[in-house]
C-alpha atoms as a PDB file:
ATOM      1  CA  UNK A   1       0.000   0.000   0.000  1.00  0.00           C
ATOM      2  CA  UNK A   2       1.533   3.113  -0.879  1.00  0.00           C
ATOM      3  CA  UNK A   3       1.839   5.529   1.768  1.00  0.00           C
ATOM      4  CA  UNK A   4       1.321   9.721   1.778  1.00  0.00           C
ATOM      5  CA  UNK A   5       2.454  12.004   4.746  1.00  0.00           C
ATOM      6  CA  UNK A   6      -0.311  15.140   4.399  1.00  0.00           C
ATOM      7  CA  UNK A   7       1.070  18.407   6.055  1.00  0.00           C
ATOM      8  CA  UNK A   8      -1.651  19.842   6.952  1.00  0.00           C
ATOM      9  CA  UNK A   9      -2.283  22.320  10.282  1.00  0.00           C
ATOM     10  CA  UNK A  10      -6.836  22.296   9.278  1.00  0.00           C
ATOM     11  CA  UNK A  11      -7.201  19.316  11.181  1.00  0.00           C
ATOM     12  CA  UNK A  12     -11.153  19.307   9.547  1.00  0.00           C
ATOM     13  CA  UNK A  13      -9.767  19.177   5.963  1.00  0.00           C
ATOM     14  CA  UNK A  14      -6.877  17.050   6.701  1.00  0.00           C
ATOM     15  CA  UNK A  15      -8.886  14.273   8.623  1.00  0.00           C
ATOM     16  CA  UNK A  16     -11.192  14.693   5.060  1.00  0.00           C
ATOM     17  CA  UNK A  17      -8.294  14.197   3.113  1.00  0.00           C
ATOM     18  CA  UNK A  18      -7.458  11.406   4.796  1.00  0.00           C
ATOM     19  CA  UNK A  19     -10.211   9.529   4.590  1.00  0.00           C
ATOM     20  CA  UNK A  20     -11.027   9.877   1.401  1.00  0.00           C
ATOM     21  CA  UNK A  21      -7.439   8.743   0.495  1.00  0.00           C
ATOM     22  CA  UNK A  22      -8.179   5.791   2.970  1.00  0.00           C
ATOM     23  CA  UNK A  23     -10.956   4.896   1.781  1.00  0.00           C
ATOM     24  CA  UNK A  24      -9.239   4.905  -1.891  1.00  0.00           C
ATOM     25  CA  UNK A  25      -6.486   2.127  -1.257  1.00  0.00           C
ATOM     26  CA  UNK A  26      -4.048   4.822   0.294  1.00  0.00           C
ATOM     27  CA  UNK A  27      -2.321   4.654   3.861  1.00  0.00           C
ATOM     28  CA  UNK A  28      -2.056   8.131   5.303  1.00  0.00           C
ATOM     29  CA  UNK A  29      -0.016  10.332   7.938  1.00  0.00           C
ATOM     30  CA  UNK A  30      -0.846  13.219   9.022  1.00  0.00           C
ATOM     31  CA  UNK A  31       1.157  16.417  10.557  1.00  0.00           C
ATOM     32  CA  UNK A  32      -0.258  19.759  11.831  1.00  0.00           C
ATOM     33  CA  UNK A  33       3.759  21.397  12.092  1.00  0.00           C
ATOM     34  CA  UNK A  34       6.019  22.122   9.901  1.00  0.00           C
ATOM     35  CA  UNK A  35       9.262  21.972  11.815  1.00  0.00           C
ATOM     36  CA  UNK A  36       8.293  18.057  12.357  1.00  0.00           C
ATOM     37  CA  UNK A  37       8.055  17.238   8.677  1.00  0.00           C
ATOM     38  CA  UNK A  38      11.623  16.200   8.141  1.00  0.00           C
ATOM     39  CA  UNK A  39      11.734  13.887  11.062  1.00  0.00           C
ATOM     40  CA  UNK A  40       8.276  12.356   9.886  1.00  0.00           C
ATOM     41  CA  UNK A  41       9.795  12.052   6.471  1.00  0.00           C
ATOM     42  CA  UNK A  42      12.867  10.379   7.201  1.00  0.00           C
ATOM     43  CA  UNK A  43      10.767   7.857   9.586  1.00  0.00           C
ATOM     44  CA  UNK A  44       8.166   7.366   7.237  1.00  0.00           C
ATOM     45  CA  UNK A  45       9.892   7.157   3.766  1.00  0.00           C
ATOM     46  CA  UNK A  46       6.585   8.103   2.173  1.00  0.00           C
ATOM     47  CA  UNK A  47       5.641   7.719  -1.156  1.00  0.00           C
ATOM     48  CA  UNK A  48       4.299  11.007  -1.930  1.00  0.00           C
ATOM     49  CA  UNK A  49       4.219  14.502   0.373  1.00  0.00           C
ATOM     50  CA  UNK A  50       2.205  16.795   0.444  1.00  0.00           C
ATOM     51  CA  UNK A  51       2.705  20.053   1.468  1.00  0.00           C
ATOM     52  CA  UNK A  52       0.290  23.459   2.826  1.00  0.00           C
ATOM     53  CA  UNK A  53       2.223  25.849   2.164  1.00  0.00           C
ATOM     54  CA  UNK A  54       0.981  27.963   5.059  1.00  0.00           C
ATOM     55  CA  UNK A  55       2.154  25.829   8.014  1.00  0.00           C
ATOM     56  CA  UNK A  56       3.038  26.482  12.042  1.00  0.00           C
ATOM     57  CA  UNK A  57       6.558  26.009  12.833  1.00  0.00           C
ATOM     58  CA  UNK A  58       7.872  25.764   9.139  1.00  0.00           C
ATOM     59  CA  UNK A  59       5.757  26.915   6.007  1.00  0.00           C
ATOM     60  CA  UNK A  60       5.612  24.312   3.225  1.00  0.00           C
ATOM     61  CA  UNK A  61       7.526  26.272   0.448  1.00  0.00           C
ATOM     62  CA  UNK A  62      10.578  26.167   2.949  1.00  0.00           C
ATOM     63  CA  UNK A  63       9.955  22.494   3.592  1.00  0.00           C
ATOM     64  CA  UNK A  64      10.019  21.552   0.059  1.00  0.00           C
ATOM     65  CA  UNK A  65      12.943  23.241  -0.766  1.00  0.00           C
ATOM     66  CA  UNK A  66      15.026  21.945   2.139  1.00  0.00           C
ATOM     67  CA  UNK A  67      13.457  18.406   1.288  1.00  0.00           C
ATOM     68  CA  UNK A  68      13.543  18.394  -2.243  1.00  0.00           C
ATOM     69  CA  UNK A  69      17.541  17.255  -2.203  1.00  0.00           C
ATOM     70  CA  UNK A  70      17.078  14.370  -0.847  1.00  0.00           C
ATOM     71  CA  UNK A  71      13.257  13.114  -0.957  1.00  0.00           C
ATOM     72  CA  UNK A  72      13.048  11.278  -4.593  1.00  0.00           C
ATOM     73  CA  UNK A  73       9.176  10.810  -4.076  1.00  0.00           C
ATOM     74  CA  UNK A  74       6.750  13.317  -5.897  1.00  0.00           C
ATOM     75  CA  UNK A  75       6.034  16.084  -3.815  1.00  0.00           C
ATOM     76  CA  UNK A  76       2.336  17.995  -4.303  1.00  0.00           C
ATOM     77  CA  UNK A  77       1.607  21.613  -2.646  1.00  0.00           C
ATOM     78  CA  UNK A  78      -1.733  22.056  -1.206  1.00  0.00           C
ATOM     79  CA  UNK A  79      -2.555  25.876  -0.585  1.00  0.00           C
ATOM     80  CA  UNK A  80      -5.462  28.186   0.087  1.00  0.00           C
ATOM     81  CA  UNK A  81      -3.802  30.998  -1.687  1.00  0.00           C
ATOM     82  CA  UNK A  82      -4.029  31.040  -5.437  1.00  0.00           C
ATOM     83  CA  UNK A  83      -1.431  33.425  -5.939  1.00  0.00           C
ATOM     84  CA  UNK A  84       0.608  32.835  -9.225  1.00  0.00           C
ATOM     85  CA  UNK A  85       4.117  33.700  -6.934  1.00  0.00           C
ATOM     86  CA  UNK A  86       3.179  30.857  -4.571  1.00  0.00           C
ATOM     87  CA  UNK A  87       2.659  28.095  -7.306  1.00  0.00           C
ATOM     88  CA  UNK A  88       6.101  29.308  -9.241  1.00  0.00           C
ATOM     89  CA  UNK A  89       8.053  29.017  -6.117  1.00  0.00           C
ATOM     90  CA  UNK A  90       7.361  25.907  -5.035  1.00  0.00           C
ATOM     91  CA  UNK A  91       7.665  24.495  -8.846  1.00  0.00           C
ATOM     92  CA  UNK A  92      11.065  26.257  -8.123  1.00  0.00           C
ATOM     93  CA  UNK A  93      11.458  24.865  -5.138  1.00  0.00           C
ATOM     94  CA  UNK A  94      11.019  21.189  -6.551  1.00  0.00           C
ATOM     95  CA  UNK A  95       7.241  21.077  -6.025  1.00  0.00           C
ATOM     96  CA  UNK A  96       6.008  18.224  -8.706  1.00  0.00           C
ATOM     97  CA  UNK A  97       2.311  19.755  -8.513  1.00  0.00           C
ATOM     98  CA  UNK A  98      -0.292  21.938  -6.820  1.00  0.00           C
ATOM     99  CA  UNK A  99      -3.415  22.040  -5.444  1.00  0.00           C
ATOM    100  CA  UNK A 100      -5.758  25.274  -4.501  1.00  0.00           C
ATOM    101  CA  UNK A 101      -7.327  24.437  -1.643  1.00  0.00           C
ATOM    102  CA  UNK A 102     -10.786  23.771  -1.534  1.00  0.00           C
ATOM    103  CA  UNK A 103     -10.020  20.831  -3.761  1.00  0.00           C
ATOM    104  CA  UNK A 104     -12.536  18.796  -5.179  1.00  0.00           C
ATOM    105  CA  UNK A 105     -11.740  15.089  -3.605  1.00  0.00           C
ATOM    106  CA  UNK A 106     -11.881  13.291  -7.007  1.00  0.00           C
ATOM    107  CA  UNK A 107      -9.571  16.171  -8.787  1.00  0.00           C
ATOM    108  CA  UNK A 108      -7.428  15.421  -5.760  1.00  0.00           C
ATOM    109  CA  UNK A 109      -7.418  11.968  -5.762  1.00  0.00           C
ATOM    110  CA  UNK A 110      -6.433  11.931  -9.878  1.00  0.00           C
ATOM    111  CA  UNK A 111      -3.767  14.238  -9.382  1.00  0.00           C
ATOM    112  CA  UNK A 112      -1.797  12.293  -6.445  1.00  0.00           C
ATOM    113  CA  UNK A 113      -2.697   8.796  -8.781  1.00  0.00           C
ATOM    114  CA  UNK A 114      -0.877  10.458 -11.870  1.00  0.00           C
ATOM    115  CA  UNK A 115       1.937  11.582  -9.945  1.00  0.00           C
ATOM    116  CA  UNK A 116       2.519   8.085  -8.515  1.00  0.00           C
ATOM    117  CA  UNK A 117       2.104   6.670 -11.821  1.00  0.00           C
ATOM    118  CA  UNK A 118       5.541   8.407 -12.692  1.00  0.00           C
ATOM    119  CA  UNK A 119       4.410   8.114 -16.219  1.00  0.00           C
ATOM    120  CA  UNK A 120       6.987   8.064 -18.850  1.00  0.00           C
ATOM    121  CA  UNK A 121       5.395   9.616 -21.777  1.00  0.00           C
ATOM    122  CA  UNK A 122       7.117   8.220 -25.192  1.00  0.00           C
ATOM    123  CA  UNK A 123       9.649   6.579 -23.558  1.00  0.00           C
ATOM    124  CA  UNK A 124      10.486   3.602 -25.684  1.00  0.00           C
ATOM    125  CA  UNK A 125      10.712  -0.049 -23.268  1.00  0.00           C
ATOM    126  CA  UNK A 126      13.732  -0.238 -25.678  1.00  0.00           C
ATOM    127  CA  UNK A 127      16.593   2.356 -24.413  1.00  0.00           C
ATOM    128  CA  UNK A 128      16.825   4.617 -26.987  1.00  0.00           C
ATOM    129  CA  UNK A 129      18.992   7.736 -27.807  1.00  0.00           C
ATOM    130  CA  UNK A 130      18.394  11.269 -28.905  1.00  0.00           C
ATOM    131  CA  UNK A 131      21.149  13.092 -30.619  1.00  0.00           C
ATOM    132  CA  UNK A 132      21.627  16.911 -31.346  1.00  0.00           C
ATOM    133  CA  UNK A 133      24.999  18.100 -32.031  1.00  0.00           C
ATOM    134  CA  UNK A 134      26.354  18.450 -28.582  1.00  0.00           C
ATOM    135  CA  UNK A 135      23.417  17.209 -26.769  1.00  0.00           C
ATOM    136  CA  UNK A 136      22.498  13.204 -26.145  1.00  0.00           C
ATOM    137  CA  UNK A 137      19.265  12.208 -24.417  1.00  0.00           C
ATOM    138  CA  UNK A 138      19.388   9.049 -23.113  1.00  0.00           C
ATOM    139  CA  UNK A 139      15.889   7.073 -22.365  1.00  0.00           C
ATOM    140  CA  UNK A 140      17.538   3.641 -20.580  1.00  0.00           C
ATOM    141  CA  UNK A 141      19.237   5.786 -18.114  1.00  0.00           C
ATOM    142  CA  UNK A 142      17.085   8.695 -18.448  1.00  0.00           C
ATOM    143  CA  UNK A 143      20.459  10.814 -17.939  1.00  0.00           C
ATOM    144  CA  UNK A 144      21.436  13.769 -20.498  1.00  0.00           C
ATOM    145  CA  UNK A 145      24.845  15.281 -21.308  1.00  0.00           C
ATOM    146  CA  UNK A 146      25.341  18.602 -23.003  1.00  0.00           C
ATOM    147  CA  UNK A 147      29.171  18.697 -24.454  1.00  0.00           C
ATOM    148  CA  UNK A 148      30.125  15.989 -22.607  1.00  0.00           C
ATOM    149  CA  UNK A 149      28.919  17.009 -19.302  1.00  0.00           C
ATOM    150  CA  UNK A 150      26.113  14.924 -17.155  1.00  0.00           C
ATOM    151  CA  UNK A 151      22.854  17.752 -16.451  1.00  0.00           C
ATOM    152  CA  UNK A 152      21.132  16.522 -13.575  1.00  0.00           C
ATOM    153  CA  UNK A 153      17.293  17.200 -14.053  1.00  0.00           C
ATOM    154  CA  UNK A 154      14.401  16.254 -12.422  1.00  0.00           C
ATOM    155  CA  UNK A 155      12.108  13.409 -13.283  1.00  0.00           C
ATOM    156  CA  UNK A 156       9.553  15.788 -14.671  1.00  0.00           C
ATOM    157  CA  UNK A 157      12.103  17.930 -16.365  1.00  0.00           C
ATOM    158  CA  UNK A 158      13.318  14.405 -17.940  1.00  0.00           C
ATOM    159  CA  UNK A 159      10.048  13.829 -19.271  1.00  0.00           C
ATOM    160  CA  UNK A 160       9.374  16.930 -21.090  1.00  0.00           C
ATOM    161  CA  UNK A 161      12.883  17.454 -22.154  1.00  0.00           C
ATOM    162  CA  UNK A 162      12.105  14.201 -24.417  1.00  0.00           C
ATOM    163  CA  UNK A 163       8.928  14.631 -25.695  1.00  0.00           C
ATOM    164  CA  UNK A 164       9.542  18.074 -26.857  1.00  0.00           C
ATOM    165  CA  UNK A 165      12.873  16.593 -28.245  1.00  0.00           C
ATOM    166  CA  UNK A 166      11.252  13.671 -29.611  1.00  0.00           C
ATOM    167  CA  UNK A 167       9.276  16.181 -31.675  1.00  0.00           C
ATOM    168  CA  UNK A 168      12.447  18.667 -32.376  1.00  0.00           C
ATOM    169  CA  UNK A 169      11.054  21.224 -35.145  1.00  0.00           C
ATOM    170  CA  UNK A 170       7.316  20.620 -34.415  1.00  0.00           C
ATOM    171  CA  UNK A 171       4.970  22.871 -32.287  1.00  0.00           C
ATOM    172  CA  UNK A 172       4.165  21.076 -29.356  1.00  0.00           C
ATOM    173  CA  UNK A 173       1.293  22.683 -27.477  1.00  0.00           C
ATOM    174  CA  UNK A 174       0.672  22.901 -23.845  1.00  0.00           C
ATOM    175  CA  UNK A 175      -2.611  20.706 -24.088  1.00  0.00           C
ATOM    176  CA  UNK A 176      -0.880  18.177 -25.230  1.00  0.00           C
ATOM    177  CA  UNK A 177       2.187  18.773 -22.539  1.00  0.00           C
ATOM    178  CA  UNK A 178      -0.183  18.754 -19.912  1.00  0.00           C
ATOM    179  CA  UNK A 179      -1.900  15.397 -20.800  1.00  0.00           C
ATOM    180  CA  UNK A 180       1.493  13.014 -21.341  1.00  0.00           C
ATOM    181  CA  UNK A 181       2.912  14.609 -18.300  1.00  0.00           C
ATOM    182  CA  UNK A 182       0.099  15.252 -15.965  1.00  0.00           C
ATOM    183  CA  UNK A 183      -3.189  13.428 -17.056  1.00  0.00           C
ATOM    184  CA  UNK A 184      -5.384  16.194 -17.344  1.00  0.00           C
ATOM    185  CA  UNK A 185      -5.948  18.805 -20.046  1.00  0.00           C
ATOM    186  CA  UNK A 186      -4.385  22.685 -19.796  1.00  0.00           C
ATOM    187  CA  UNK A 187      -7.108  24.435 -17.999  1.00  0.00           C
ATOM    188  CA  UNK A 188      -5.454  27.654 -19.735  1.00  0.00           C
ATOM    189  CA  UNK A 189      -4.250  29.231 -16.020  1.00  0.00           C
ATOM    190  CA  UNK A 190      -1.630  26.307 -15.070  1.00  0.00           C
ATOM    191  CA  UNK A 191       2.075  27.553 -15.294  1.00  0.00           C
ATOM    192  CA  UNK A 192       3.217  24.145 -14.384  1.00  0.00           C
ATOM    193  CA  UNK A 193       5.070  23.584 -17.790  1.00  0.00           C
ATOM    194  CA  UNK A 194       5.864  27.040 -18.354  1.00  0.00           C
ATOM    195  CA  UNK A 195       8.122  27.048 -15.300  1.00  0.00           C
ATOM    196  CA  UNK A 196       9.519  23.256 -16.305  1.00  0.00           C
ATOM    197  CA  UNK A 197      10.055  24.921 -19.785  1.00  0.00           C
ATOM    198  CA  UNK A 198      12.195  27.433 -17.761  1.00  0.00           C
ATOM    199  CA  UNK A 199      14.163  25.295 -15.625  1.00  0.00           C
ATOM    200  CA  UNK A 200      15.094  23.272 -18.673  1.00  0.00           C
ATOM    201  CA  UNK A 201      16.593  26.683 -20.139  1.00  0.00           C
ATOM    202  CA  UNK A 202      18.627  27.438 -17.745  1.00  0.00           C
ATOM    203  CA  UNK A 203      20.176  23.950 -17.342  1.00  0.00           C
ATOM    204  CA  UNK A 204      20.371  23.716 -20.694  1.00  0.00           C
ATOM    205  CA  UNK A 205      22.126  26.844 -21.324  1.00  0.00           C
ATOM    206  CA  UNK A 206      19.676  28.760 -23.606  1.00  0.00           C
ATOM    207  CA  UNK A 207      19.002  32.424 -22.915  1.00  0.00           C
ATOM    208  CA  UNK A 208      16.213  32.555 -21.007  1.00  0.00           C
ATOM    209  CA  UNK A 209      15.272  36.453 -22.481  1.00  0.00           C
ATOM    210  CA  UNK A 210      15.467  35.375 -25.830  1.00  0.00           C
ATOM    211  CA  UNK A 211      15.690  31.156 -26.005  1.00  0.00           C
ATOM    212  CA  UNK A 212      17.491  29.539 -29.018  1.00  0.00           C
ATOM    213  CA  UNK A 213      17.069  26.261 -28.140  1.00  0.00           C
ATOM    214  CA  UNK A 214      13.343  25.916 -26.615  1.00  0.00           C
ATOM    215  CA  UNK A 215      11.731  28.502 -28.301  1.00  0.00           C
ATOM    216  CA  UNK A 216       8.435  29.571 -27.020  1.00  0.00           C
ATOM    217  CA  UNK A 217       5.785  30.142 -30.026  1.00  0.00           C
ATOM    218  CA  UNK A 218       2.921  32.313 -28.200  1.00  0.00           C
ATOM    219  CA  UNK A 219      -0.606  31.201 -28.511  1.00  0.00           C
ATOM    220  CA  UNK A 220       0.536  27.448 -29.366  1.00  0.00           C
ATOM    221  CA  UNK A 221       3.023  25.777 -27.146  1.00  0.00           C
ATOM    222  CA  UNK A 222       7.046  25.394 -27.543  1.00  0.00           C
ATOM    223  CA  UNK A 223       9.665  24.475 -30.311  1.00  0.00           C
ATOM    224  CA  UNK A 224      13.069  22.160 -30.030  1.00  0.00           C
ATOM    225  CA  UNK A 225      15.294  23.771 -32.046  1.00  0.00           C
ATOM    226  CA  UNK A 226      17.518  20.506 -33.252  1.00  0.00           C
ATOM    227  CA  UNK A 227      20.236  22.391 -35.244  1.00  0.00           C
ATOM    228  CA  UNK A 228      20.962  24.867 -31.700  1.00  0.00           C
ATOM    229  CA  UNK A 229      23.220  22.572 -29.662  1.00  0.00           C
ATOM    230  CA  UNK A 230      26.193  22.463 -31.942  1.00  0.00           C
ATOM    231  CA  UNK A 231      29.255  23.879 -29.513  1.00  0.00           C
ATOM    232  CA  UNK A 232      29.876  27.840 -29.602  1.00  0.00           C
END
């Protein structure tokens, strides 16, 4: 049974949450304090955390970037405050998701399912590797140099980094983005993959003000550029 560790200081919603996830096949901890999340992490191991980003002791944007080093499980922010700052930082942070609190139980129940799926969208069973001048994509060991040199990236960042380079000099819109990496169609708001899109840049070394590599095309999605990665 996989097991979640809710952070959560509304003991109402979280004893909700908790049953509902119960009652859906999941084991569940909770805890109302933030400075005694790391110690129930590293006794727990959970599967998935999830954070409230307004929490006693030690808010859950904090948490999730002191946890994010080490904690290879998906980790989903649960907040009252739909505030587009609030979602980018915790993407930033490490955050694999978000939630604005109050959440409908099934919406929240689909999104914690599709983050534990750890879907691999495209990725052959077959390793396979994607070559670009100076960049190699590698599916087998999902690892990725760039002139030689390893660039650690998330598991989300992974994913998207191959199906937009699987389709290098094609459009790929967020819609699409959104369902291979998420489950669930862009609900035209979500910044999720525009801030993945961002992180990529940087580790990727493209210019961030004006991208060579990953270009943005506005009103339709994003571009892989496959003649940008020769050395300069």
């Amino acid at each position: 049974m996989q097991q979640i560790l809710l952070a959560e200081d509304d003991h109402r919603l979280a004893a909700l949450v908790r049953d509902y996830l119960t009652d859906n096949g999941f084991e569940v901890a909770v805890e109302d304090r933030g400075d005694r999340v790391p110690e129930r992490v590293r006794q727990l191991q959970p599967d998935l955390l999830i954070l409230d980003i307004m929490l006693p002791g030690k808010d859950g944007l904090t948490l999730c970037r002191e946890l994010r080093p080490a904690f290879t499980g998906p980790i989903m922010m649960l907040t009252a405050r739909n505030e587009d700052a609030d979602q980018i930082l915790g993407l930033e942070f490490g955050a694999d998701d978000y939630v604005i609190k109050p959440a409908e139980p099934r919406i929240l129940l689909a999104r914690i399912r599709a983050l534990l799926r750890r879907i691999e969208p495209g990725i052959p069973s077959t390793p396979q590797t994607l070559s670009f001048g100076t960049l190699e994509v590698h599916s087998g060991s999902r690892s990725v140099e760039l002139e030689g040199a390893p660039i650690k990236l998330s598991s989300h960042e992974f994913d998207l980094l191959w199906l937009l380079a699987q389709r290098a000099g094609d459009v790929v819109g967020r819609d699409f983005l959104f369902r291979e990496l998420y489950g669930r169609p862009y609900d035209g708001m979500d910044r999720t993959i525009d801030v993945r899109v961002s992180q990529l840049r940087k580790k990727l070394g493209d210019n961030p003000d004006n991208p060579a590599r990953i270009k943005t095309i506005w009103g339709r999605g994003y571009l892989f550029i496959a003649d940008a990665w020769e050395a300069e």
